[in-house]
PDB file of N, CA and C in Angstrom:
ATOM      1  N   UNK A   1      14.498  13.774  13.000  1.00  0.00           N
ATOM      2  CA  UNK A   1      14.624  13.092  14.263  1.00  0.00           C
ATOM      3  C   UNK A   1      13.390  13.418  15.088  1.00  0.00           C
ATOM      4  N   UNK A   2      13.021  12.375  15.881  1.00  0.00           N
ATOM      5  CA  UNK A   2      11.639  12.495  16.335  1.00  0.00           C
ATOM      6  C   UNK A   2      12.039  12.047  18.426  1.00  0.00           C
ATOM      7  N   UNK A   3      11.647  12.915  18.746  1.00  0.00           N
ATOM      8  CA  UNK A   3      11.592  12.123  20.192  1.00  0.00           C
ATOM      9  C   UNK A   3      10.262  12.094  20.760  1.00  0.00           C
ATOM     10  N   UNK A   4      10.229  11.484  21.847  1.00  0.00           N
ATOM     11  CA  UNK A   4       8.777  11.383  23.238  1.00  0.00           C
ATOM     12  C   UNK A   4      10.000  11.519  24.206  1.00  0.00           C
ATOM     13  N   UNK A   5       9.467  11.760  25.281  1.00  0.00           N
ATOM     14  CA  UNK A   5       9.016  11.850  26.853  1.00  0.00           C
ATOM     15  C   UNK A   5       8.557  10.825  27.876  1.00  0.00           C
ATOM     16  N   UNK A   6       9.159   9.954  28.338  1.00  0.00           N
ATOM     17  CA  UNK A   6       7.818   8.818  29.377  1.00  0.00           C
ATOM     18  C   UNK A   6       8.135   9.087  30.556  1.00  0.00           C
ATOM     19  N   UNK A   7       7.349   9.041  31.692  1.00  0.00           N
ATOM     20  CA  UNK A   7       7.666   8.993  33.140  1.00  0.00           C
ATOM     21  C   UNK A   7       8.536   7.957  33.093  1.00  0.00           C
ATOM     22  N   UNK A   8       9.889   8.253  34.250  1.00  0.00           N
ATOM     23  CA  UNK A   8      10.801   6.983  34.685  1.00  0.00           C
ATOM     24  C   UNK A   8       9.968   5.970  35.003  1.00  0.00           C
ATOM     25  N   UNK A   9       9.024   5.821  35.365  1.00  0.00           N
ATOM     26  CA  UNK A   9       8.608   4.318  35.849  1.00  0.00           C
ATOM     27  C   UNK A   9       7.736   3.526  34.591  1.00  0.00           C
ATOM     28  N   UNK A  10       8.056   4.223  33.446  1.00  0.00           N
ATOM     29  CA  UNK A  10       7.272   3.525  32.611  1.00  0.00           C
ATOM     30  C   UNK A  10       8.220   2.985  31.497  1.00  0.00           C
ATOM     31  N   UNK A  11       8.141   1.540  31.071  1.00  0.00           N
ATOM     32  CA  UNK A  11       8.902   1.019  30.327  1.00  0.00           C
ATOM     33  C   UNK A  11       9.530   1.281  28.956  1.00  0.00           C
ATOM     34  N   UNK A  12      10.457   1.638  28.500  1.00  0.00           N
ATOM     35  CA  UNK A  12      11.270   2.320  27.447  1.00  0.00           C
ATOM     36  C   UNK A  12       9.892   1.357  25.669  1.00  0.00           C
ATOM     37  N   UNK A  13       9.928   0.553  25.554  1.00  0.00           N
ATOM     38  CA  UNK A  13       9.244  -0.025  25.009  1.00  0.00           C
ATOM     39  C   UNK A  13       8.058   0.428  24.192  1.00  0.00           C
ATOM     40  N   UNK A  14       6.963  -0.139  25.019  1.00  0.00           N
ATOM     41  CA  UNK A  14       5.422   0.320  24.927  1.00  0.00           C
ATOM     42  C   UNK A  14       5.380   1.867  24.854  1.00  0.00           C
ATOM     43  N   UNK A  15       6.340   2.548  25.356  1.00  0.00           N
ATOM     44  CA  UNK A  15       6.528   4.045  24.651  1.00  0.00           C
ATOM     45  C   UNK A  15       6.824   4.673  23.235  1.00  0.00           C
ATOM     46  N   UNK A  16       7.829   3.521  22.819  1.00  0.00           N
ATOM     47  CA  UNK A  16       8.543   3.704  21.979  1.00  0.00           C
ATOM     48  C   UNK A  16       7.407   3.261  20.182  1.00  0.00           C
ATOM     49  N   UNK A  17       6.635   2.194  20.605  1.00  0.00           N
ATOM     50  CA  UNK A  17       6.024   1.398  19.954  1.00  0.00           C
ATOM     51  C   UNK A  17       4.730   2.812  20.073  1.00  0.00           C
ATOM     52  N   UNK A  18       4.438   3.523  20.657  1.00  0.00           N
ATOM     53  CA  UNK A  18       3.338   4.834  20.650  1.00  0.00           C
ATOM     54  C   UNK A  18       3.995   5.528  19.430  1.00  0.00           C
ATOM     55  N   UNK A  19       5.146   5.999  19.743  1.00  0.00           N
ATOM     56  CA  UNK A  19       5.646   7.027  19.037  1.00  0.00           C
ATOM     57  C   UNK A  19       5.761   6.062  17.509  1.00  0.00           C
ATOM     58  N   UNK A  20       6.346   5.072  17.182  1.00  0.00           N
ATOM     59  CA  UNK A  20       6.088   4.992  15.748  1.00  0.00           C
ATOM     60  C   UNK A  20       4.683   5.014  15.387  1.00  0.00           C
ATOM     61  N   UNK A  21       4.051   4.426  16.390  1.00  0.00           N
ATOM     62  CA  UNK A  21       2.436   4.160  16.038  1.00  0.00           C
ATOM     63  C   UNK A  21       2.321   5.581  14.673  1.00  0.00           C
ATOM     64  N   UNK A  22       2.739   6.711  15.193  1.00  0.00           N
ATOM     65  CA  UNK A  22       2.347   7.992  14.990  1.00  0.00           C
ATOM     66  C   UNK A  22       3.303   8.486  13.331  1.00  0.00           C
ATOM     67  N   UNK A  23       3.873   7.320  13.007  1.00  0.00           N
ATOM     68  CA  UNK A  23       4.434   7.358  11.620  1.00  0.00           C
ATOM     69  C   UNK A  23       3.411   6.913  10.784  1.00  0.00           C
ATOM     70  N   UNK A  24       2.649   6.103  11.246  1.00  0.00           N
ATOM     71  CA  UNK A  24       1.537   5.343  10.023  1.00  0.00           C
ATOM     72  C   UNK A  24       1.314   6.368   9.038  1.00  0.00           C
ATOM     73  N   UNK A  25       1.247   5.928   7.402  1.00  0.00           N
ATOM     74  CA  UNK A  25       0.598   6.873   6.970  1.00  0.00           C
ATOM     75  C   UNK A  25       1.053   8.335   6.497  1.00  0.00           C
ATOM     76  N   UNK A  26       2.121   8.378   7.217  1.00  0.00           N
ATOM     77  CA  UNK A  26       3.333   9.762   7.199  1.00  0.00           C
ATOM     78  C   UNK A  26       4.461   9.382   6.042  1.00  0.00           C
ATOM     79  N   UNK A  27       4.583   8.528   4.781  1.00  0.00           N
ATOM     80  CA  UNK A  27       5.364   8.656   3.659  1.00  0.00           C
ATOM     81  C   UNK A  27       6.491   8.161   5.082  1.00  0.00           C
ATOM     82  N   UNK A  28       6.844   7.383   5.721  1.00  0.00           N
ATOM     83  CA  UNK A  28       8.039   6.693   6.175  1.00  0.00           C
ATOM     84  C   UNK A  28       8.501   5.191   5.796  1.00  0.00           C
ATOM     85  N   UNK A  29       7.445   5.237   4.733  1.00  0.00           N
ATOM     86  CA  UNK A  29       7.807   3.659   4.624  1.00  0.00           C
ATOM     87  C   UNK A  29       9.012   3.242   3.717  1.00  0.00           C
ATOM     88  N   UNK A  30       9.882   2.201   4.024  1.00  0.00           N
ATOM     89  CA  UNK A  30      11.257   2.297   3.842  1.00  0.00           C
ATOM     90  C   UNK A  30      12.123   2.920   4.399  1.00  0.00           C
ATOM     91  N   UNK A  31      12.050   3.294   5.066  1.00  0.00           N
ATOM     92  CA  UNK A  31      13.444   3.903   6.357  1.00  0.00           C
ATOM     93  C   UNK A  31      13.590   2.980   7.374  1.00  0.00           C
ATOM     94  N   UNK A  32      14.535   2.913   7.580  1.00  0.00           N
ATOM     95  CA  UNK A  32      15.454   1.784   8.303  1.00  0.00           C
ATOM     96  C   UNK A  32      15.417   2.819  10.060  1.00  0.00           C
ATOM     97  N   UNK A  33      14.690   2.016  11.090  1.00  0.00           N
ATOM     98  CA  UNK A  33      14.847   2.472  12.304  1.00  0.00           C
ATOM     99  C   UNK A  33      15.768   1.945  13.379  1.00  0.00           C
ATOM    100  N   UNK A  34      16.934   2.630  13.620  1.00  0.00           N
ATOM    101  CA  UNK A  34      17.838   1.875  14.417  1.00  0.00           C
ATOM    102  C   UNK A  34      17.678   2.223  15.596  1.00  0.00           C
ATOM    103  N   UNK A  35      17.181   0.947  16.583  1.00  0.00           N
ATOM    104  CA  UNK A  35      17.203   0.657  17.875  1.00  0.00           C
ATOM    105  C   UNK A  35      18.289  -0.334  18.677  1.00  0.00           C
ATOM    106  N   UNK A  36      18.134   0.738  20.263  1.00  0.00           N
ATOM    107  CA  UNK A  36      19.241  -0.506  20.825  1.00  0.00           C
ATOM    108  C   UNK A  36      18.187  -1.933  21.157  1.00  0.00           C
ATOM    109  N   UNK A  37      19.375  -2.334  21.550  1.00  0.00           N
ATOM    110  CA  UNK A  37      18.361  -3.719  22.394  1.00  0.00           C
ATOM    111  C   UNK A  37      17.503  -3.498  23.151  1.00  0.00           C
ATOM    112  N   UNK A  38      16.920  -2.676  24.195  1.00  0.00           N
ATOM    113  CA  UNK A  38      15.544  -2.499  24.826  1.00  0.00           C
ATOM    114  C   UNK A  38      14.489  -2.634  23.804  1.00  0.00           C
ATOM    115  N   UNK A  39      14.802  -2.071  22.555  1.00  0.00           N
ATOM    116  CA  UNK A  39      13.715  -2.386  21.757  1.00  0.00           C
ATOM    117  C   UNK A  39      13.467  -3.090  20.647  1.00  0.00           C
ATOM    118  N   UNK A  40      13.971  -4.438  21.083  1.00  0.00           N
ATOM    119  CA  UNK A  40      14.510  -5.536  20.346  1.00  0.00           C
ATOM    120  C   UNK A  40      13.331  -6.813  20.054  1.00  0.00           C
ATOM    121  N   UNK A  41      12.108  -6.543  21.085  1.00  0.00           N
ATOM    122  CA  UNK A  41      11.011  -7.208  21.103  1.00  0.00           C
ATOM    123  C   UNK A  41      10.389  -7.749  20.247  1.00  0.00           C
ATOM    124  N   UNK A  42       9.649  -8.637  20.034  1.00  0.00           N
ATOM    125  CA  UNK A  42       8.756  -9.013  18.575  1.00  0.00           C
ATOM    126  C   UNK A  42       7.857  -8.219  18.577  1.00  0.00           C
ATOM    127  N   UNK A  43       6.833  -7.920  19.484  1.00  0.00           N
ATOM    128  CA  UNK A  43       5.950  -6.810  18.858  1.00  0.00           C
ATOM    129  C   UNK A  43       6.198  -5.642  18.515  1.00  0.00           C
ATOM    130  N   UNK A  44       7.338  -5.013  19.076  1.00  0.00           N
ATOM    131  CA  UNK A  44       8.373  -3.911  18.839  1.00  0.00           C
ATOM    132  C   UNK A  44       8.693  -3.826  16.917  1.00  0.00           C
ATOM    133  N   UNK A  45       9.336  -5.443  17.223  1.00  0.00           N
ATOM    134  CA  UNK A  45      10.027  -5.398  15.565  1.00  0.00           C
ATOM    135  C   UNK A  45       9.105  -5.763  14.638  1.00  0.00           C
ATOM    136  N   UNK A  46       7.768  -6.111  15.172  1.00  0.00           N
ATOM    137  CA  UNK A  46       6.622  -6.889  13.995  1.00  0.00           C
ATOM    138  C   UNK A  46       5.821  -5.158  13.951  1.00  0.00           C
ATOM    139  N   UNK A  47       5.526  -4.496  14.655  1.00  0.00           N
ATOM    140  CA  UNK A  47       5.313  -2.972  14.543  1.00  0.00           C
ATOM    141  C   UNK A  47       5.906  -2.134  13.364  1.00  0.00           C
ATOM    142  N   UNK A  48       7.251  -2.284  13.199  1.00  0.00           N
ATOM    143  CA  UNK A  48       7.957  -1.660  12.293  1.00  0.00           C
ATOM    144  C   UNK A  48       7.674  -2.293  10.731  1.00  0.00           C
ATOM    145  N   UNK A  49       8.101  -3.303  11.001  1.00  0.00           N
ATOM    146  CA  UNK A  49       7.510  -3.981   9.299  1.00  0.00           C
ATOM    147  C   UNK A  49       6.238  -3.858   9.010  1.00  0.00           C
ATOM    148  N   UNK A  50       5.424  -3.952   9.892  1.00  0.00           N
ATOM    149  CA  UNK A  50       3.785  -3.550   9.311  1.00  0.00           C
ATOM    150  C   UNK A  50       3.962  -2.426   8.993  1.00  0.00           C
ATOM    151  N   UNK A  51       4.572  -1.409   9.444  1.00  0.00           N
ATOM    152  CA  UNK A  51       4.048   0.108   9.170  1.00  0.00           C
ATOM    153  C   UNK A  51       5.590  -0.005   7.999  1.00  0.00           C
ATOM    154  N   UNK A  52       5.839  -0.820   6.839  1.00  0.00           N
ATOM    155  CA  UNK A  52       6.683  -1.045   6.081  1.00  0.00           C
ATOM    156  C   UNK A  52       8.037  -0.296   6.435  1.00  0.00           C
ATOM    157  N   UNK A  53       8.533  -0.224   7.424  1.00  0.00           N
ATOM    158  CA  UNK A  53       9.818   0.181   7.606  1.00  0.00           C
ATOM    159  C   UNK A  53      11.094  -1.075   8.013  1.00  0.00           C
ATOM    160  N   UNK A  54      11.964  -0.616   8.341  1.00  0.00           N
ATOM    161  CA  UNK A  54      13.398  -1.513   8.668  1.00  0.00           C
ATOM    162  C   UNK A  54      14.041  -1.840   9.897  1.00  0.00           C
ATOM    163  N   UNK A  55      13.961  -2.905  10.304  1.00  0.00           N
ATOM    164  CA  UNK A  55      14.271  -2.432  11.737  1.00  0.00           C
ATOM    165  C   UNK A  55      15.814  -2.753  11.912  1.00  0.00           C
ATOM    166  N   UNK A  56      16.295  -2.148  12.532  1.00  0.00           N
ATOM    167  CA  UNK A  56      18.088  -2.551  12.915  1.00  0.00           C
ATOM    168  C   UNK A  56      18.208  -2.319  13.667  1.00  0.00           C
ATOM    169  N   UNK A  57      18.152  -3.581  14.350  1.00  0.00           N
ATOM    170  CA  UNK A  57      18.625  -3.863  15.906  1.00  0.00           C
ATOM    171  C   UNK A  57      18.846  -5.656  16.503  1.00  0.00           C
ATOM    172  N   UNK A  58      20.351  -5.005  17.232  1.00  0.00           N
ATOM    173  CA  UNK A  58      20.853  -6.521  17.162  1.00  0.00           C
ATOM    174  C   UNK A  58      20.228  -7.143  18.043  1.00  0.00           C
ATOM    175  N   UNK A  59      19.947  -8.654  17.940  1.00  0.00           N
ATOM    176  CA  UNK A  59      19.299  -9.234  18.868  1.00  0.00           C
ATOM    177  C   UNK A  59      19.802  -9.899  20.289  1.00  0.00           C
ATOM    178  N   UNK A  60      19.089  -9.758  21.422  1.00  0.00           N
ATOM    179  CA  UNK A  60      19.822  -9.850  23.012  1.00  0.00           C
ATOM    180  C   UNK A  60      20.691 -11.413  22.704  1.00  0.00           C
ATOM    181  N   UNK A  61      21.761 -11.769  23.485  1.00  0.00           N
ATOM    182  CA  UNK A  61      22.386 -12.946  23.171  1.00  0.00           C
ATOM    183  C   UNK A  61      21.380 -13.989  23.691  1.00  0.00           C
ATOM    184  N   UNK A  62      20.262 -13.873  24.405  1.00  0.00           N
ATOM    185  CA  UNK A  62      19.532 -15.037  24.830  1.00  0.00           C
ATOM    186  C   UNK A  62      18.602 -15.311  24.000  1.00  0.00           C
ATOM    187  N   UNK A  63      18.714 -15.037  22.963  1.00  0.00           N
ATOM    188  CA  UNK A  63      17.440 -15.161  21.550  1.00  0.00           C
ATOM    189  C   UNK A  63      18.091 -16.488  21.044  1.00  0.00           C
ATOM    190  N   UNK A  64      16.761 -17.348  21.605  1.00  0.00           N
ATOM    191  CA  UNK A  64      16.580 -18.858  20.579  1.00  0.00           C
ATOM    192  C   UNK A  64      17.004 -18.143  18.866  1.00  0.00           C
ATOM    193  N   UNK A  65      16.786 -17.678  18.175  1.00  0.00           N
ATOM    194  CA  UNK A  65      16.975 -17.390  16.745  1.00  0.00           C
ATOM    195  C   UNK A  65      17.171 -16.355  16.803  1.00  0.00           C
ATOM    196  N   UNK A  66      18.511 -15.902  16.535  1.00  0.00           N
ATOM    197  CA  UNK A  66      18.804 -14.793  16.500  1.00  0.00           C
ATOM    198  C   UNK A  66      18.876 -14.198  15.312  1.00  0.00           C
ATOM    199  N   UNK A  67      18.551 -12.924  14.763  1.00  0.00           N
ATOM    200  CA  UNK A  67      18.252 -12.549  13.016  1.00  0.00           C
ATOM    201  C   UNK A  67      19.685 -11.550  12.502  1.00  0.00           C
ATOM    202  N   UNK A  68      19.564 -11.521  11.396  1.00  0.00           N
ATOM    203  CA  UNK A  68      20.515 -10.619  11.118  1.00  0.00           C
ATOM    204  C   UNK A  68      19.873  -9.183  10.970  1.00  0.00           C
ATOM    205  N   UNK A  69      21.057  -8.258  11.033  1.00  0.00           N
ATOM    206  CA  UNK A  69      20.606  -6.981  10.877  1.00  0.00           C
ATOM    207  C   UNK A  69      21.999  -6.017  10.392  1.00  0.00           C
ATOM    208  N   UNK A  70      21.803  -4.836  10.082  1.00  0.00           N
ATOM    209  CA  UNK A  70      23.375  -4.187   8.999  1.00  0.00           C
ATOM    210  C   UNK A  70      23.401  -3.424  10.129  1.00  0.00           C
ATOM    211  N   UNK A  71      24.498  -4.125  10.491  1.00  0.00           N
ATOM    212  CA  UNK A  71      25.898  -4.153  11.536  1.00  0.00           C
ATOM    213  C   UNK A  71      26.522  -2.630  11.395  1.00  0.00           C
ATOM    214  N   UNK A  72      26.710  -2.240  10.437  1.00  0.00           N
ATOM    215  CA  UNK A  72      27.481  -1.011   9.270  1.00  0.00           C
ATOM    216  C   UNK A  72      26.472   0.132  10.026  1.00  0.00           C
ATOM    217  N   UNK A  73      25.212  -0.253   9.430  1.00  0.00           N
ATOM    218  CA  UNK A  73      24.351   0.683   9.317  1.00  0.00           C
ATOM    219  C   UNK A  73      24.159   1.082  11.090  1.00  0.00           C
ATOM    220  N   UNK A  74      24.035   0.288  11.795  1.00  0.00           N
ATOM    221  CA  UNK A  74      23.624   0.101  13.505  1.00  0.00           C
ATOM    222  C   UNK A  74      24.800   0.771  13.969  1.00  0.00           C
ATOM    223  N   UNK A  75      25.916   0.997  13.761  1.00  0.00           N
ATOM    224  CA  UNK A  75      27.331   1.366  14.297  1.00  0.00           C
ATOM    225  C   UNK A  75      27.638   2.961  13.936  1.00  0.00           C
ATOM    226  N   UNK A  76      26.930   3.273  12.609  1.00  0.00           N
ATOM    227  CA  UNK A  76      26.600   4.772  12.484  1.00  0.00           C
ATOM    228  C   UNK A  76      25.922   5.733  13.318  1.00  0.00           C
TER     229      UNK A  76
END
């Protein structure tokens, strides 16, 4: 388990997208990262598949196309 730190006034996100930054390269590829919806974003979720991992996280109900994701796995 890995955490960061951000000042309250800084967006849960663009933080979050630092800290995987910092998996590149680290033997994580193939692990499934479960996020809530704050980090449900496309560059968020296009981040994770480049750096070959999984993302699971359900998408906000206002998503034109909404994707699937293991429901099972997200509820653990």
């Amino acid at each position: 388990m890995t955490f960061s730190l951000s000042p309250g006034h800084v967006g849960d996100a663009p933080a979050g997208r630092e800290l995987l930054k910092s998996f590149e390269n680290n033997g994580w590829e193939g692990t499934q990262v479960i996020m809530d919806k704050a980090y449900e974003g496309d560059e968020t979720r296009q981040l994770i598949v480049d750096l070959g991992m999984g993302p699971v996280v359900p998408p906000k109900s206002n998503r034109p196309r909404p994707w699937q994701y293991d429901k099972e796995l997200y509820k653990k």
